[in-house]
Protein backbone atom coordinates (compact mmCIF):
# COMPACT_ATOMS: atom_id res chain seq x y z
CA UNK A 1 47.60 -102.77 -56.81
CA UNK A 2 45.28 -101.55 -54.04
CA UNK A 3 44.51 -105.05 -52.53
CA UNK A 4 48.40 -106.43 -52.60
CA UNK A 5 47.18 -110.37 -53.96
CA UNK A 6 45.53 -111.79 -56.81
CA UNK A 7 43.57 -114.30 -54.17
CA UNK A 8 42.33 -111.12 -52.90
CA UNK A 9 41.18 -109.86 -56.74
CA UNK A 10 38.71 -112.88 -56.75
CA UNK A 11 37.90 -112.67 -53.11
CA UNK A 12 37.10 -109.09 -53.96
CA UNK A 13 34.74 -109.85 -57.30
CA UNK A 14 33.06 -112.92 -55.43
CA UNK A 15 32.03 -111.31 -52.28
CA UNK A 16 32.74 -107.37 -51.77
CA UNK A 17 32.40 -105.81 -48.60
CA UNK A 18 31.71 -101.63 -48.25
CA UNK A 19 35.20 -100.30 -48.44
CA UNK A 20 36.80 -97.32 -50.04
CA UNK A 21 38.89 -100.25 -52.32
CA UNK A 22 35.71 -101.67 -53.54
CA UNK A 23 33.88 -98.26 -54.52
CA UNK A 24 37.01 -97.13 -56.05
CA UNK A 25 37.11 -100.64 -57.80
CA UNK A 26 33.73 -100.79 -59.53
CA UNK A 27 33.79 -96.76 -59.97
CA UNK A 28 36.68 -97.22 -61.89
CA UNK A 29 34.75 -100.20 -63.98
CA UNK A 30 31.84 -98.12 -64.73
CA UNK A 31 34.32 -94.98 -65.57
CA UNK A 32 35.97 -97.17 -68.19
CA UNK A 33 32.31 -98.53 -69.68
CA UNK A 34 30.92 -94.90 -69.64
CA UNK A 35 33.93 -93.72 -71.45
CA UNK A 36 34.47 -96.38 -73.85
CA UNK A 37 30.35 -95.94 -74.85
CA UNK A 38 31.41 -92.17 -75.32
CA UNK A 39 34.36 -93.13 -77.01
CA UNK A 40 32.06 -94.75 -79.22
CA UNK A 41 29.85 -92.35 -79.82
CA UNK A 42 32.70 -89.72 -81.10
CA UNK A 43 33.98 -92.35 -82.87
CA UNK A 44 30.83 -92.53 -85.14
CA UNK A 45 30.13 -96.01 -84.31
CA UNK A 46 27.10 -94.95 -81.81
CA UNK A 47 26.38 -92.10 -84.00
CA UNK A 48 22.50 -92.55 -84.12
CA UNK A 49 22.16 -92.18 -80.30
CA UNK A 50 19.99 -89.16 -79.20
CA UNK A 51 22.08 -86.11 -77.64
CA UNK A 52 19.81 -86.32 -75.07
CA UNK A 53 20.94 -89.30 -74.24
CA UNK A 54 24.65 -88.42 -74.96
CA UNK A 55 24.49 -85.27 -72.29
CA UNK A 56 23.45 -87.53 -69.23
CA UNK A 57 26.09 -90.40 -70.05
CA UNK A 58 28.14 -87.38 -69.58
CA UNK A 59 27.10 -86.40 -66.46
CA UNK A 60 27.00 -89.65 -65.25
CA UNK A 61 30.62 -90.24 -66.58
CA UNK A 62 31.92 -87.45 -65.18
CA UNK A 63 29.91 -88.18 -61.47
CA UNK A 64 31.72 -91.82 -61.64
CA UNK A 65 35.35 -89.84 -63.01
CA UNK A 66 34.82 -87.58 -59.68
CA UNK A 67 34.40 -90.74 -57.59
CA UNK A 68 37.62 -92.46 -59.18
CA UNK A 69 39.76 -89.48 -58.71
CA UNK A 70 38.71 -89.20 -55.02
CA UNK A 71 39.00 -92.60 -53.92
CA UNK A 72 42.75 -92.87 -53.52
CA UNK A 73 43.32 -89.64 -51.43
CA UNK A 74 40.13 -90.89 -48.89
CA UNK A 75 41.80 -94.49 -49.03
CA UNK A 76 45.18 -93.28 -47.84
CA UNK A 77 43.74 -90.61 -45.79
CA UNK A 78 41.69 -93.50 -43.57
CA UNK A 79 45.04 -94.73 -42.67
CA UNK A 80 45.63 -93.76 -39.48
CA UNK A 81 48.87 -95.90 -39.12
CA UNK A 82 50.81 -93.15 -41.36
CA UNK A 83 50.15 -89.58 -39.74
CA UNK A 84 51.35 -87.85 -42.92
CA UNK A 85 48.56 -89.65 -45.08
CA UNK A 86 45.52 -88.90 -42.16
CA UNK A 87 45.42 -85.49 -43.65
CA UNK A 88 41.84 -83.86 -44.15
CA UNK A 89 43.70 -81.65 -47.15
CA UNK A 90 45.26 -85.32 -48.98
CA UNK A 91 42.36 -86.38 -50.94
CA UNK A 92 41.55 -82.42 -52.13
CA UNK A 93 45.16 -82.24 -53.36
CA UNK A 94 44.47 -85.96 -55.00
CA UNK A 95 41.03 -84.22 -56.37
CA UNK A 96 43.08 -80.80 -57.81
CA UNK A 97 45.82 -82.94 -59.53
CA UNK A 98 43.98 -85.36 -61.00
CA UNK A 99 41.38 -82.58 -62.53
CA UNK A 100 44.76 -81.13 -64.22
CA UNK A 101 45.83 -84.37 -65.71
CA UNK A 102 42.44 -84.63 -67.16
CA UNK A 103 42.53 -81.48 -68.85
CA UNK A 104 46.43 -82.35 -70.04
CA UNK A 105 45.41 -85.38 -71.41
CA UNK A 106 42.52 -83.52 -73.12
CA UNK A 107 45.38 -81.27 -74.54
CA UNK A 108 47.47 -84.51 -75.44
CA UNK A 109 45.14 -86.22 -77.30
CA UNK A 110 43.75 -83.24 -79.19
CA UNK A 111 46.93 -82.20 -80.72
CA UNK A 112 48.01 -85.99 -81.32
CA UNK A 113 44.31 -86.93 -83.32
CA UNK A 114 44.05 -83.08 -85.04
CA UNK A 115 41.11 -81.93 -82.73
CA UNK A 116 43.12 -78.93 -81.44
CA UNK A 117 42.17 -76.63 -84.49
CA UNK A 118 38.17 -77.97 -84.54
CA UNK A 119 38.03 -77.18 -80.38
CA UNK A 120 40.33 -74.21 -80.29
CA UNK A 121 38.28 -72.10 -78.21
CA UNK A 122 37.14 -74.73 -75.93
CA UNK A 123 40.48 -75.99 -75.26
CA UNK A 124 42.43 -72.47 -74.49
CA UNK A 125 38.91 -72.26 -72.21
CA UNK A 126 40.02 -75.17 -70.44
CA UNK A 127 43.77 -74.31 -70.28
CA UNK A 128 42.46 -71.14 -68.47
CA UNK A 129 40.78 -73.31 -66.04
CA UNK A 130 43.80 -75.57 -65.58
CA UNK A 131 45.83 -72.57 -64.25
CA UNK A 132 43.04 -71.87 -61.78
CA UNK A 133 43.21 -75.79 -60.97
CA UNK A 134 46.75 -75.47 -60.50
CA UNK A 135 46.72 -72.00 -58.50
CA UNK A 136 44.45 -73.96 -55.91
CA UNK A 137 46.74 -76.99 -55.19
CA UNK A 138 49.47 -74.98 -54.71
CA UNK A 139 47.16 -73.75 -51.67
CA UNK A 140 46.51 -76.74 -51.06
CA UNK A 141 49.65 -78.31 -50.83
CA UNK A 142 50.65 -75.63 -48.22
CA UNK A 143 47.87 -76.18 -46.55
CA UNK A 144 48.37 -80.32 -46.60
CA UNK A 145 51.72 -79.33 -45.61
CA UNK A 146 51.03 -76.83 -42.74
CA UNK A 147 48.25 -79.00 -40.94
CA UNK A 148 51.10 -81.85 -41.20
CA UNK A 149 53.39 -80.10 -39.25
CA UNK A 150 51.35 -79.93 -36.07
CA UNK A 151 52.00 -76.68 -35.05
CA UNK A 152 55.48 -77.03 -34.99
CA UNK A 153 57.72 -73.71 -35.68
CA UNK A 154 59.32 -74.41 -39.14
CA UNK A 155 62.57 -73.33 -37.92
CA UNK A 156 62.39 -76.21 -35.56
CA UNK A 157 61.02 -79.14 -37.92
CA UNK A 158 63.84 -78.28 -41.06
CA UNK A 159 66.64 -77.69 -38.30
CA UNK A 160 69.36 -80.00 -37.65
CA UNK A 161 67.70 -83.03 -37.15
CA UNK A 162 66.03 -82.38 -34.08
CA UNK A 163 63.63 -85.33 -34.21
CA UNK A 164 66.09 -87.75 -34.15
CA UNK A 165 66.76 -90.92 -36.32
CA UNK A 166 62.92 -91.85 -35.73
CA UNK A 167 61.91 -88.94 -34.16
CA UNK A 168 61.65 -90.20 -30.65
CA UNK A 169 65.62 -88.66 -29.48
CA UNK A 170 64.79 -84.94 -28.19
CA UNK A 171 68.43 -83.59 -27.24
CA UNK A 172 68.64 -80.38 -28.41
CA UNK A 173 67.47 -77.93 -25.57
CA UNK A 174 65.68 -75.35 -27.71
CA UNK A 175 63.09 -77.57 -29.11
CA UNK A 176 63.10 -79.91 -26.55
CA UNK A 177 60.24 -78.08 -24.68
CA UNK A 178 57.96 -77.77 -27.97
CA UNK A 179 58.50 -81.51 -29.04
CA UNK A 180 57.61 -82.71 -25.37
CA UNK A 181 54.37 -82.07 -25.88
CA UNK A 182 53.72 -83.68 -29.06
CA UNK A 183 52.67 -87.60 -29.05
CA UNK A 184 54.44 -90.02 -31.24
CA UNK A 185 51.84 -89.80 -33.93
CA UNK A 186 52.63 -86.02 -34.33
CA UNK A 187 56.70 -86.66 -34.31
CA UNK A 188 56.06 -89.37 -36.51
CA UNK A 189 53.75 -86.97 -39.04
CA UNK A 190 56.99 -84.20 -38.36
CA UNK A 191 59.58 -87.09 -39.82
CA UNK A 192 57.70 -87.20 -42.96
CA UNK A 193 57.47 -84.03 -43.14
CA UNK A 194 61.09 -83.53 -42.90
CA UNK A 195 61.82 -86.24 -45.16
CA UNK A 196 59.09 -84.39 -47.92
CA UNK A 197 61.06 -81.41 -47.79
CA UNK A 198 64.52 -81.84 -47.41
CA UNK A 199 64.63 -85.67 -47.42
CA UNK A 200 66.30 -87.90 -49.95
CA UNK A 201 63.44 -87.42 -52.34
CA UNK A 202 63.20 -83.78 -52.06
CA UNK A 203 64.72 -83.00 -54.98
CA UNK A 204 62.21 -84.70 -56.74
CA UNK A 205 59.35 -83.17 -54.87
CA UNK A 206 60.95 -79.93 -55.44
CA UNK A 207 62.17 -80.20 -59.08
CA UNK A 208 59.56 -82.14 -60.29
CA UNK A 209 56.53 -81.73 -58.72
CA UNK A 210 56.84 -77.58 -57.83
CA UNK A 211 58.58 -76.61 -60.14
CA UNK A 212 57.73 -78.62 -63.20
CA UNK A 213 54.33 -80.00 -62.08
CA UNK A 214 53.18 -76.56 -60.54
CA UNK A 215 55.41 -73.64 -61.66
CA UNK A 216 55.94 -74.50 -65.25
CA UNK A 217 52.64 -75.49 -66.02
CA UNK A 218 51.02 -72.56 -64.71
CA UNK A 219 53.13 -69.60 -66.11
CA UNK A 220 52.80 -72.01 -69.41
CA UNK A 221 49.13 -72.02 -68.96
CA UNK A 222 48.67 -68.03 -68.72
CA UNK A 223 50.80 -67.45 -71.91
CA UNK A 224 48.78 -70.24 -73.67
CA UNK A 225 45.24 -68.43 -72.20
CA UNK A 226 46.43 -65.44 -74.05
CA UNK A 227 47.37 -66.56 -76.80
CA UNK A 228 45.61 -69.45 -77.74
CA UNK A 229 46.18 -73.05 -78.09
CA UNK A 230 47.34 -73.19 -81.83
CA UNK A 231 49.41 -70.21 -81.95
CA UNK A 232 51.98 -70.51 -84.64
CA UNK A 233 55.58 -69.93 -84.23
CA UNK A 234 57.63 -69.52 -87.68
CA UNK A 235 55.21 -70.96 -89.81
CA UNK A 236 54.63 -73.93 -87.08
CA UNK A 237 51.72 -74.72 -84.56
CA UNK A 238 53.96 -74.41 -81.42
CA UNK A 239 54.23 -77.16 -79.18
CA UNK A 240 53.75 -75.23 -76.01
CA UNK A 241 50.27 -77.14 -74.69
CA UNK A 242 51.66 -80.73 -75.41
CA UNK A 243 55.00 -79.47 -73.66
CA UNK A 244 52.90 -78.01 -70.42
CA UNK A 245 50.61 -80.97 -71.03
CA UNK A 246 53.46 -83.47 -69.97
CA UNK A 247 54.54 -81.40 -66.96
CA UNK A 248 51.15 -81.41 -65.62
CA UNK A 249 51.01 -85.58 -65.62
CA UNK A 250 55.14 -85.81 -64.82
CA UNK A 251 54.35 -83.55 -61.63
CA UNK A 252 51.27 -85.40 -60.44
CA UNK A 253 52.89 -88.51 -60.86
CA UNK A 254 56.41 -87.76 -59.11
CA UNK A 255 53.59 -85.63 -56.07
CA UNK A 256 52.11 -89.21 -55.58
CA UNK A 257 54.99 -91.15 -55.29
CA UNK A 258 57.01 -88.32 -52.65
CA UNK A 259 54.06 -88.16 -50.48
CA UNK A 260 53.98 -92.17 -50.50
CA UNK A 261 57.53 -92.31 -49.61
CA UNK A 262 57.67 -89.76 -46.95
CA UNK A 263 54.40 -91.32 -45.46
CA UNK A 264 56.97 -94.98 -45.22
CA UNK A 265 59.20 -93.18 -43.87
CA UNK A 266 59.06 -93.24 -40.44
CA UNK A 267 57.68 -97.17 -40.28
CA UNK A 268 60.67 -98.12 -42.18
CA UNK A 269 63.01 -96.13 -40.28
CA UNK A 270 61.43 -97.96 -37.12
CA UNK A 271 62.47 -101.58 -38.14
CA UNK A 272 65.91 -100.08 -39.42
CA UNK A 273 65.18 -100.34 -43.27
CA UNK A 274 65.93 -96.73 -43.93
């Protein structure tokens, strides 16, 4: 998806040159060897193999699964065409989300193959480190958020349109002197801003990424922590973790695409597709 062409795909296998595409390319190869050797292993098929041997494919795995999950955010982030994306606090938030989907996949798969009652203490462990996970990108998203804004007053940036169509029309007096002094990267950064916010897509961003991908997930994770992961509810395991499981990878999904879009935004407001 990353290179756009399937000419490129072979280009890219026959002679790779040092980009963020082509470590993120081959880290995601060796992630899915490593893993399917460990899958392997659990499986019983590799069951002979030394846990010595079994403890550093793990750390190696999860090395190469820290690599995959920060290539995207430092490949959008070098893109210095789309302000919103050139964002020091992008590939952290990339980092913090994609750590959470881990551990709600962990949670999926558990209580799909019957692991959840052999790992029960390690898995209400590692729902109590998901809320600490998710406590931190909600910093971080404000803090993505503030350093996009460029200093601007937020009054100012979610008035009435003061930016303009593209961001380049300054009319209204009071914010005329503040914008004046911003270059057309930073009004450009403001737009998508604007358009993350209380743009066409902010519902989503709002609905599904802060308050089901964030909120939920978190208050779901605290009551779980207490509680435990197989806490039964009228004679039945409750379905709580798979239920804050699926927030977790609907919100980091849904917080990928709006911060796409509103990084477009602007470019395709300049050629008059938007």
């Amino acid at each position: 998806l990353d290179l756009g062409h399937l000419d490129r795909i072979i280009l890219f296998a026959i002679s790779p040159t040092p980009s963020y595409i082509t470590i993120g390319a081959y880290a995601l190869l060796a992630c899915i060897l490593a893993s399917s050797t460990l899958l392997l292993h659990w499986s019983g098929t590799l069951s002979h193999s030394s846990i010595w041997l079994l403890r550093v494919l793990e750390l190696i795995a999860a090395g190469i699964a820290f690599v995959v999950m920060l290539y995207t955010g430092l490949l959008l982030e070098s893109l210095r065409s789309v302000p919103l994306w050139s964002n020091p606090w992008l590939p952290v938030l990339f980092v913090l989300s994609s750590i959470s989907c881990g551990a709600a996949l962990v949670l999926i798969v558990a209580r799909i193959t019957g692991a959840q009652q052999l790992f029960t203490k390690a898995l209400t462990n590692l729902v109590s480190i998901d809320a600490i996970i998710i406590a931190l990108e909600a910093v971080v998203l404000v803090l993505f958020v503030t350093a996009s804004t460029r200093g601007v007053n937020a009054g100012i940036l979610l008035g009435d349109d003061p930016l303009g169509s593209i961001g380049m029309d300054v009319t209204l007096s009071g914010t005329a002197a503040v914008l004046t002094e911003l270059t057309s990267t930073d009004i450009a950064a403001l737009v998508s801003v604007r358009e993350l916010l209380i743009g066409v897509n902010a519902w989503l961003f709002w609905g599904g990424f802060v308050a089901t991908g964030l909120f939920a997930p978190f208050v779901g994770d605290i009551i779980i922590a207490r509680k435990g992961v197989d806490v039964v509810v009228g004679g039945k395991m409750t379905s709580a973790p798979l239920v804050m499981a699926v927030c977790v990878l609907v919100g980091g999904f849904i917080m990928r695409y709006c911060i796409v879009e509103a990084g477009i935004h602007p470019a395709l407001n300049a050629v008059g597709v938007m």
